[in-house]
Protein backbone atom coordinates (compact mmCIF):
# COMPACT_ATOMS: atom_id res chain seq x y z
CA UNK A 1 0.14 -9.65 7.96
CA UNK A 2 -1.39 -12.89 6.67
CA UNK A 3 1.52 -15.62 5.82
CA UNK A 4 2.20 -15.44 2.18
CA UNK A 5 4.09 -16.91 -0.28
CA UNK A 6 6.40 -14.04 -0.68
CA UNK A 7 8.80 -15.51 -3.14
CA UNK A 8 7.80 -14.10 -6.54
CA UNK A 9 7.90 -17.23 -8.35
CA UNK A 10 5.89 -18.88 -6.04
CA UNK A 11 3.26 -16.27 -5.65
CA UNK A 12 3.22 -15.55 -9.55
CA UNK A 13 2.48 -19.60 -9.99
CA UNK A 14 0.01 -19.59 -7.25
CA UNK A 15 -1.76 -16.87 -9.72
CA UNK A 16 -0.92 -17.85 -12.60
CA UNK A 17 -2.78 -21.70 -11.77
CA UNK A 18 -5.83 -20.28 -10.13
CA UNK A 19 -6.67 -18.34 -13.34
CA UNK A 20 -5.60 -21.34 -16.00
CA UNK A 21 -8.02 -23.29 -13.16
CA UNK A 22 -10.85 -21.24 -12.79
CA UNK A 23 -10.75 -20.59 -16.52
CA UNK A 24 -10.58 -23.97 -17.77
CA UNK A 25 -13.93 -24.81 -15.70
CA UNK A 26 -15.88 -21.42 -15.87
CA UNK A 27 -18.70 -20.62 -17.80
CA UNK A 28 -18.89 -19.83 -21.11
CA UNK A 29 -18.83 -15.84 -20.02
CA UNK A 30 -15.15 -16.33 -19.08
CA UNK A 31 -14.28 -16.53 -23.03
CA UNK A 32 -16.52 -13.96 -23.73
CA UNK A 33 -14.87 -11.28 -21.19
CA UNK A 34 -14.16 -8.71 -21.12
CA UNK A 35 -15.93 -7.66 -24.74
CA UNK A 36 -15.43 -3.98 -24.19
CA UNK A 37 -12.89 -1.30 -22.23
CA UNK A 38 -11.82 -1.76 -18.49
CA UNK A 39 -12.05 1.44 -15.79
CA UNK A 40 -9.60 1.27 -13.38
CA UNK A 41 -10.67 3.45 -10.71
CA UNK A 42 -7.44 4.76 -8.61
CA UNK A 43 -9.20 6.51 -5.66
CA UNK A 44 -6.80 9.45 -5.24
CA UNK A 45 -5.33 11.91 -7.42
CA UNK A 46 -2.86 11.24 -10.29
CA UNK A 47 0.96 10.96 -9.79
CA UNK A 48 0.79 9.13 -6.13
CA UNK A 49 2.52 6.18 -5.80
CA UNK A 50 -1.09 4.18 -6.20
CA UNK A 51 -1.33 5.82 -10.01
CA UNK A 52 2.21 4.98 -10.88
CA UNK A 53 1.21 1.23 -10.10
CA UNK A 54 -2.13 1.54 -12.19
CA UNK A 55 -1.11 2.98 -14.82
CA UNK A 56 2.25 0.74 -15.32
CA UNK A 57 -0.10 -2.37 -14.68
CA UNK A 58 -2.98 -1.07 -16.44
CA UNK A 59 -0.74 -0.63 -19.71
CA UNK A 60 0.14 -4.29 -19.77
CA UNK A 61 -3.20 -5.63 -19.11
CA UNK A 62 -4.72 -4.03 -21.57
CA UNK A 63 -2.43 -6.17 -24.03
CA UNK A 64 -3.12 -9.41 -22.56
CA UNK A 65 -6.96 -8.76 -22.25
CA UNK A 66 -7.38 -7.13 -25.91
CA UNK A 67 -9.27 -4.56 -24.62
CA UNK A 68 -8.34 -1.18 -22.94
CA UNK A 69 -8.03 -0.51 -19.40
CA UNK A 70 -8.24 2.75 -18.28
CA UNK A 71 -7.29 4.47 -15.36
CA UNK A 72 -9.53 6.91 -13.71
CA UNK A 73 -8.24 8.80 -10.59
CA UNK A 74 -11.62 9.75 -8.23
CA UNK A 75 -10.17 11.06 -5.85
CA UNK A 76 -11.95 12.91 -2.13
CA UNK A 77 -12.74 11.33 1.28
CA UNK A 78 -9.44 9.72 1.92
CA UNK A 79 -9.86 7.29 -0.96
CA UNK A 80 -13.56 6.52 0.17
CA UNK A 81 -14.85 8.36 -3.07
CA UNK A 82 -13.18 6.11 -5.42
CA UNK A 83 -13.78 3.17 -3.36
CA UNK A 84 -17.65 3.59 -2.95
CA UNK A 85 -17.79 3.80 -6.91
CA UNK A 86 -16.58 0.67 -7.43
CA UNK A 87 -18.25 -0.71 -4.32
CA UNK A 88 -21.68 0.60 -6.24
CA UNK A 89 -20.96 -0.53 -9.11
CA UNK A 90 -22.06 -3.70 -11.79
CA UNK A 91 -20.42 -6.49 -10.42
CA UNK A 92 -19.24 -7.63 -14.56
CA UNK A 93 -15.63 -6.75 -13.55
CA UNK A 94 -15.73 -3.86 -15.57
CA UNK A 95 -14.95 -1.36 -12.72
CA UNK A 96 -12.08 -2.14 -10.85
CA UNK A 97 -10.24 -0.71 -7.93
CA UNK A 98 -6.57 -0.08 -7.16
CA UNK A 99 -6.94 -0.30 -3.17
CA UNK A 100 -4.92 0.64 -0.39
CA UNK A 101 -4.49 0.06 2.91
CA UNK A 102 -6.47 3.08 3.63
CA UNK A 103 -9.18 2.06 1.49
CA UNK A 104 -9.72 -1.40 2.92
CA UNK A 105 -7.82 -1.31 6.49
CA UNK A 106 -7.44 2.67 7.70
CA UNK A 107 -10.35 4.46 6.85
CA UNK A 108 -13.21 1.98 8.11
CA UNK A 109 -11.47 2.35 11.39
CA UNK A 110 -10.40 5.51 11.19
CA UNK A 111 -13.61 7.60 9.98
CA UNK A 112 -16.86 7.84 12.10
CA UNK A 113 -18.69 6.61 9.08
CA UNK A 114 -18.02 5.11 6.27
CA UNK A 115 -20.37 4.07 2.73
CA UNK A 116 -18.83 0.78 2.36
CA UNK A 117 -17.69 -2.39 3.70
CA UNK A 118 -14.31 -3.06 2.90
CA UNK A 119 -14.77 -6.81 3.24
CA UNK A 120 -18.31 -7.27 2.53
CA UNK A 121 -19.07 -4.70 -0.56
CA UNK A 122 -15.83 -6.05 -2.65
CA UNK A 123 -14.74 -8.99 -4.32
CA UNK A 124 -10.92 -9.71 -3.81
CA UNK A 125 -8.86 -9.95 -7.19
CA UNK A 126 -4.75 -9.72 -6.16
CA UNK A 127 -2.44 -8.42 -4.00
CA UNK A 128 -0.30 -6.64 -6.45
CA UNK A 129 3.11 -4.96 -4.90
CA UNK A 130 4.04 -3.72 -1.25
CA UNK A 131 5.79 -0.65 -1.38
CA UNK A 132 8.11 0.12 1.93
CA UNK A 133 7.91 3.17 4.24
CA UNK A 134 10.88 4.45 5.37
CA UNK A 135 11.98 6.05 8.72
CA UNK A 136 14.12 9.53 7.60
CA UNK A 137 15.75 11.96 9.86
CA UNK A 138 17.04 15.17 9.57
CA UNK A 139 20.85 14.69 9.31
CA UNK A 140 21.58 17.48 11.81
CA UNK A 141 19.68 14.90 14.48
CA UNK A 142 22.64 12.97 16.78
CA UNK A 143 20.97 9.65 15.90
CA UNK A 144 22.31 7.23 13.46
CA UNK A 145 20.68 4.01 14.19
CA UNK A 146 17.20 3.37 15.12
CA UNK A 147 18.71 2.05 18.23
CA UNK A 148 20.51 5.51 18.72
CA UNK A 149 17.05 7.60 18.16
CA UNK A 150 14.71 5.70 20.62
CA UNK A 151 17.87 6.44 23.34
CA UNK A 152 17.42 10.35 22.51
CA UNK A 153 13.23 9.77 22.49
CA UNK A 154 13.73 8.14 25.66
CA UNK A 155 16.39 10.21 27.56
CA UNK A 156 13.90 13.53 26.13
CA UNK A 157 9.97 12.83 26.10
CA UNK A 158 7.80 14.93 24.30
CA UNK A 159 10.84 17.49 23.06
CA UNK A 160 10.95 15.85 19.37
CA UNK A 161 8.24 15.46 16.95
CA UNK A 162 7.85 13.73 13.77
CA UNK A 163 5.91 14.51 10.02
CA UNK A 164 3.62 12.45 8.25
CA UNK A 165 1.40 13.02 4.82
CA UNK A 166 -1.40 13.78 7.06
CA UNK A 167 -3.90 12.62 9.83
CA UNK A 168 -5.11 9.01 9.50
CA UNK A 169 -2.38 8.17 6.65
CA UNK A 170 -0.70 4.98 6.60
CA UNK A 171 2.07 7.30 7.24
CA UNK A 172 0.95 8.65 10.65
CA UNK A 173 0.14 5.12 11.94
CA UNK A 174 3.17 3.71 11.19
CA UNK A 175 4.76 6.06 13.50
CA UNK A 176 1.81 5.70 16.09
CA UNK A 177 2.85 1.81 15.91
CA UNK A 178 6.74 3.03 16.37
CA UNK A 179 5.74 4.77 19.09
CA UNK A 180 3.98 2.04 21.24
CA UNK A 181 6.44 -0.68 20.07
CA UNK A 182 9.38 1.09 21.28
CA UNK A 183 7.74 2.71 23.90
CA UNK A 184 8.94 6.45 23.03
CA UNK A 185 7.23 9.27 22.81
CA UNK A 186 6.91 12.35 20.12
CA UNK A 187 4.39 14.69 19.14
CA UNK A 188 2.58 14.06 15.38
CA UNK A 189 2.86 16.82 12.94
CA UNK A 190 0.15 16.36 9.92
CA UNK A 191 0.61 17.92 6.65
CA UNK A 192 -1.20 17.88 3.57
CA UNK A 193 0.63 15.72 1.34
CA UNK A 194 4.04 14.24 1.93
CA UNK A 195 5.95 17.28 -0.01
CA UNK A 196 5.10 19.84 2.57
CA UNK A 197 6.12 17.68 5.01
CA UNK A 198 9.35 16.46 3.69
CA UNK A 199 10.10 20.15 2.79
CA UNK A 200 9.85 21.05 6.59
CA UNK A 201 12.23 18.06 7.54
CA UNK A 202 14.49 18.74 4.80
CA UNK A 203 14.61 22.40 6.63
CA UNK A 204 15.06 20.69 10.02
CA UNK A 205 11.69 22.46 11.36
CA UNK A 206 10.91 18.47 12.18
CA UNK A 207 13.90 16.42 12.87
CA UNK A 208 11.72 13.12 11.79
CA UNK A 209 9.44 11.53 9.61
CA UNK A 210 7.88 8.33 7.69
CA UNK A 211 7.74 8.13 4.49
CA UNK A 212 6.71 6.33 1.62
CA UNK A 213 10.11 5.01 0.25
CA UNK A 214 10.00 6.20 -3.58
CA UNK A 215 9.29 9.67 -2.14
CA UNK A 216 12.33 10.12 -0.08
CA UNK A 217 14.30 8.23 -2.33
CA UNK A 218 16.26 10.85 -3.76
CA UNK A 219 16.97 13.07 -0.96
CA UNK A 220 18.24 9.54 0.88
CA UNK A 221 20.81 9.46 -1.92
CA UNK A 222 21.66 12.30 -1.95
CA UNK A 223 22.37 13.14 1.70
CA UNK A 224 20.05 15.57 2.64
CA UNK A 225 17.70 12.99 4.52
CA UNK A 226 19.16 10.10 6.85
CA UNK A 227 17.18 6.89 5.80
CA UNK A 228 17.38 4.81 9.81
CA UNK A 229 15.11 2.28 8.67
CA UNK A 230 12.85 0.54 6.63
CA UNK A 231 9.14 -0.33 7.70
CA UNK A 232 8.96 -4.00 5.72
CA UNK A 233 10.01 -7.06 7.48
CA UNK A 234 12.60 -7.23 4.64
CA UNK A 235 15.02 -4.81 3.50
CA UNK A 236 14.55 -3.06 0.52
CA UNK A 237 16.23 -4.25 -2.75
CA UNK A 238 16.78 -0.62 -4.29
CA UNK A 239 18.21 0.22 -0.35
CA UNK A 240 19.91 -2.93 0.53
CA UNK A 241 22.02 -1.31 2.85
CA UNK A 242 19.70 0.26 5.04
CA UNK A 243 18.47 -1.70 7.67
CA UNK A 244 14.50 -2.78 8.48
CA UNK A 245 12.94 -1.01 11.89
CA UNK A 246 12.26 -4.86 12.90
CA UNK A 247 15.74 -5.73 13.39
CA UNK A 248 15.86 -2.85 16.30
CA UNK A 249 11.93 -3.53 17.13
CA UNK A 250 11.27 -7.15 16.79
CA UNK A 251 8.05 -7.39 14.92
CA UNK A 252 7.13 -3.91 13.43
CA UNK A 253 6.36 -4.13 9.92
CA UNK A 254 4.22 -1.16 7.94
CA UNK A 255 3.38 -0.79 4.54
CA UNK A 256 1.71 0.81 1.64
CA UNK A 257 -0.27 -1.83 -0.45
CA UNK A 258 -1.93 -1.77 -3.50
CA UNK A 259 -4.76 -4.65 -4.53
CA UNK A 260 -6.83 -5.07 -7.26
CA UNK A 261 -10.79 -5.66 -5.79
CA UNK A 262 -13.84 -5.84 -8.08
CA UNK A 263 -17.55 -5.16 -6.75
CA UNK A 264 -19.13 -7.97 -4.50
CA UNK A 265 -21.12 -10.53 -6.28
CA UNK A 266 -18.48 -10.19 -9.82
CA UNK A 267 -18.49 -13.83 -11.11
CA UNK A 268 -15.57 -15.70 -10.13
CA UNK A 269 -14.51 -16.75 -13.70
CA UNK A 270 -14.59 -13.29 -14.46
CA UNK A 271 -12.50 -12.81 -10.97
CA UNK A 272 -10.16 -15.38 -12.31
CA UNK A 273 -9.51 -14.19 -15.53
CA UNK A 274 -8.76 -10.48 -14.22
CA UNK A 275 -6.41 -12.01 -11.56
CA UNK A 276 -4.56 -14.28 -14.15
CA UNK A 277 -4.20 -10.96 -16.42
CA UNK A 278 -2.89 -8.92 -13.37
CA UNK A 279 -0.30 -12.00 -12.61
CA UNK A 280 1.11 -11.97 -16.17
CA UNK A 281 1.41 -8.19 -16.13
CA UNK A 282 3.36 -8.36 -13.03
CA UNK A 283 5.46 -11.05 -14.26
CA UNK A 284 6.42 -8.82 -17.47
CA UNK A 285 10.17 -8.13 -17.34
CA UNK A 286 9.62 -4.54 -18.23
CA UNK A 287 7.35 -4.10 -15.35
CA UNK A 288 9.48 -5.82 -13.14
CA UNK A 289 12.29 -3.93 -13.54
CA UNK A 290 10.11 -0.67 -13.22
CA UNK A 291 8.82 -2.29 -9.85
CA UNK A 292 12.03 -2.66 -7.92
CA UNK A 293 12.82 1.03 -9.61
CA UNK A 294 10.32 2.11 -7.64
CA UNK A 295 10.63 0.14 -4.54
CA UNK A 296 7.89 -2.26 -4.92
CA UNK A 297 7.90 -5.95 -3.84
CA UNK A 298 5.49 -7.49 -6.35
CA UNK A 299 3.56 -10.11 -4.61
CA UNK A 300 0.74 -11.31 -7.12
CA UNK A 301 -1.73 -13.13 -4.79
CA UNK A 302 -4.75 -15.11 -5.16
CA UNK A 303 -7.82 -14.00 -4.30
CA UNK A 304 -8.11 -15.47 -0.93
CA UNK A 305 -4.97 -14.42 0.03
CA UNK A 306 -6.17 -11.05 -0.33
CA UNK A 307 -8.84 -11.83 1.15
CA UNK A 308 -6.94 -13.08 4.13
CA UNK A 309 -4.14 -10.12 3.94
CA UNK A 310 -7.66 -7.62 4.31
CA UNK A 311 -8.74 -9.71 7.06
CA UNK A 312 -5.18 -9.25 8.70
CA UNK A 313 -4.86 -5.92 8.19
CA UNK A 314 -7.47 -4.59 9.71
CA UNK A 315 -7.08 -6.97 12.84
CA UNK A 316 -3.51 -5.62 13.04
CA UNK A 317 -4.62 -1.66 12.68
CA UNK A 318 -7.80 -1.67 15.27
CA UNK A 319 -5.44 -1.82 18.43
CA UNK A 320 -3.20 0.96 16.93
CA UNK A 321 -6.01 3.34 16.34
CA UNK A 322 -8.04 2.53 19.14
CA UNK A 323 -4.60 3.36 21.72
CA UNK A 324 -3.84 6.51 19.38
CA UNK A 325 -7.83 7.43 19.83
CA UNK A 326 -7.81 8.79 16.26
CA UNK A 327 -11.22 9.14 15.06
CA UNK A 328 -11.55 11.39 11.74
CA UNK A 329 -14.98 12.79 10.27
């Protein structure tokens, strides 16, 4: 990942000054917008972990910009649906996108072909929140530690498997990263969606699994999933106890991310404006709190540090798929 200024007051000034900035020398157009409703286009289906975060920011943004933003969930391809929408549409900033990693990092590498570019065909707003994976076992599985379950990989290749929400998810290459970092190995079992899978590891039919944190959440509390590790290169607030998978495998870090991009060629005061909305949203109390309910490290970027994060991203994920040889139609 791109350095950023992960402190949330520093990242929500850094926002907060390039929209009073941008604002205070755009065009008259900047005043003007936006003069009618907002589509926020979340490019899967509703009640993911992407449409909790649109619709909690949407809701606040729609206050600040005194007109209504709406979500819209176009969901198909992977995300690519959604994402080639907004990619197509007129660059005014009123179509938006709440992007992923998949959207912008995974699926360009991932699928044989796909309609966009997800650096070229978008124009970068903010990097809104990070929201942790998780490593879960089975608790019937002799490993406690991280440490403790790369021994039992290692002293046993190829007898143990692990679950993900499907092929090509962030989820699956997170654990195709585990696996070449610590140098173990263990058959990938795809589902479709995270419930069937967690369903099967809650029933010990696969001893392991990553996860998007919120997800597993309540089965981690409740002792019917053993939470090893966190995938961000800090440790959770709402899971303060369990460690990160980088303090066992110096530099792994995954995540689910979720970014705010308009179509290429959207006028920057308009950029501005959006981004300065999307900072004070974030910086709401109510939303904060709902944020770290749900996991989520708000982060609140500037443009080009999205840019830059993008960038990153994708330079980070090309070894991982290329040495997994996952290519997806």
């Amino acid at each position: 990942m791109t350095k950023l200024c992960l402190t949330r007051r520093c990242a929500l000034a850094a926002g907060l000054f390039l929209g009073v900035a941008l604002l205070a020398t755009g065009p008259l157009q900047a005043a003007e917008f936006p003069d009618r409703q907002v589509t926020m286009v979340v490019p899967f289906a509703a009640g993911g972990s992407t449409d909790v975060v649109a619709r909690i920011l949407a809701q606040k943004m729609s206050d600040d910009l005194g007109q209504q933003v709406i979500v819209q969930n176009v969901a198909g391809a992977g995300g690519n649906l959604g994402a080639d929408n907004v990619a197509r549409a007129d660059p005014d900033g009123y179509t938006i996108l709440m992007g992923t990693v998949a959207t912008h990092a995974l699926n360009p590498l991932i699928l044989k072909s796909t309609p966009y570019d997800p650096e070229k065909d978008f124009a970068p707003i903010s990097l809104l929140v990070l929201v942790p994976n998780v490593l879960v076992v089975n608790p019937e599985l002799p490993a406690k530690t991280v440490a403790e379950l790369i021994a039992l990989l290692k002293s046993k290749p190829g007898t143990f498997s692990y679950a993900s929400s499907g092929n090509g998810t962030p989820l699956h290459l997170s654990g195709e990263l585990f696996k070449a970092m610590a140098g173990v190995d263990m058959e990938h079992i795809p589902y479709k969606g995270s419930g069937p899978a967690l369903n099967d590891v809650l029933g010990n039919q696969v001893p392991i699994m990553f996860d998007n944190l919120p997800s597993s959440s309540g089965h981690i509390k409740s002792g019917t999933l053993r939470a090893l590790a966190v995938t961000t290169k800090e440790r959770a607030p709402s899971f303060p106890d369990v460690p990160t998978l980088a303090e066992t495998v110096p530099g792994y870090e995954t995540y689910t991310w979720n970014a705010l991009f308009a179509p290429a060629g959207t006028p920057t005061d308009v950029i501005a404006r959006l981004n300065l909305s999307a900072s004070k949203a974030l910086a709401d109390p109510d939303v904060a709190k709902r944020m770290v309910e749900f996991s989520a490290v708000v982060i609140a970027s500037t443009p080009d540090q999205l840019a830059a994060h993008v960038k990153a991203e994708i330079a980070k994920w090309t070894p991982v798929v290329r040495d997994a040889k996952i290519e997806l139609e």
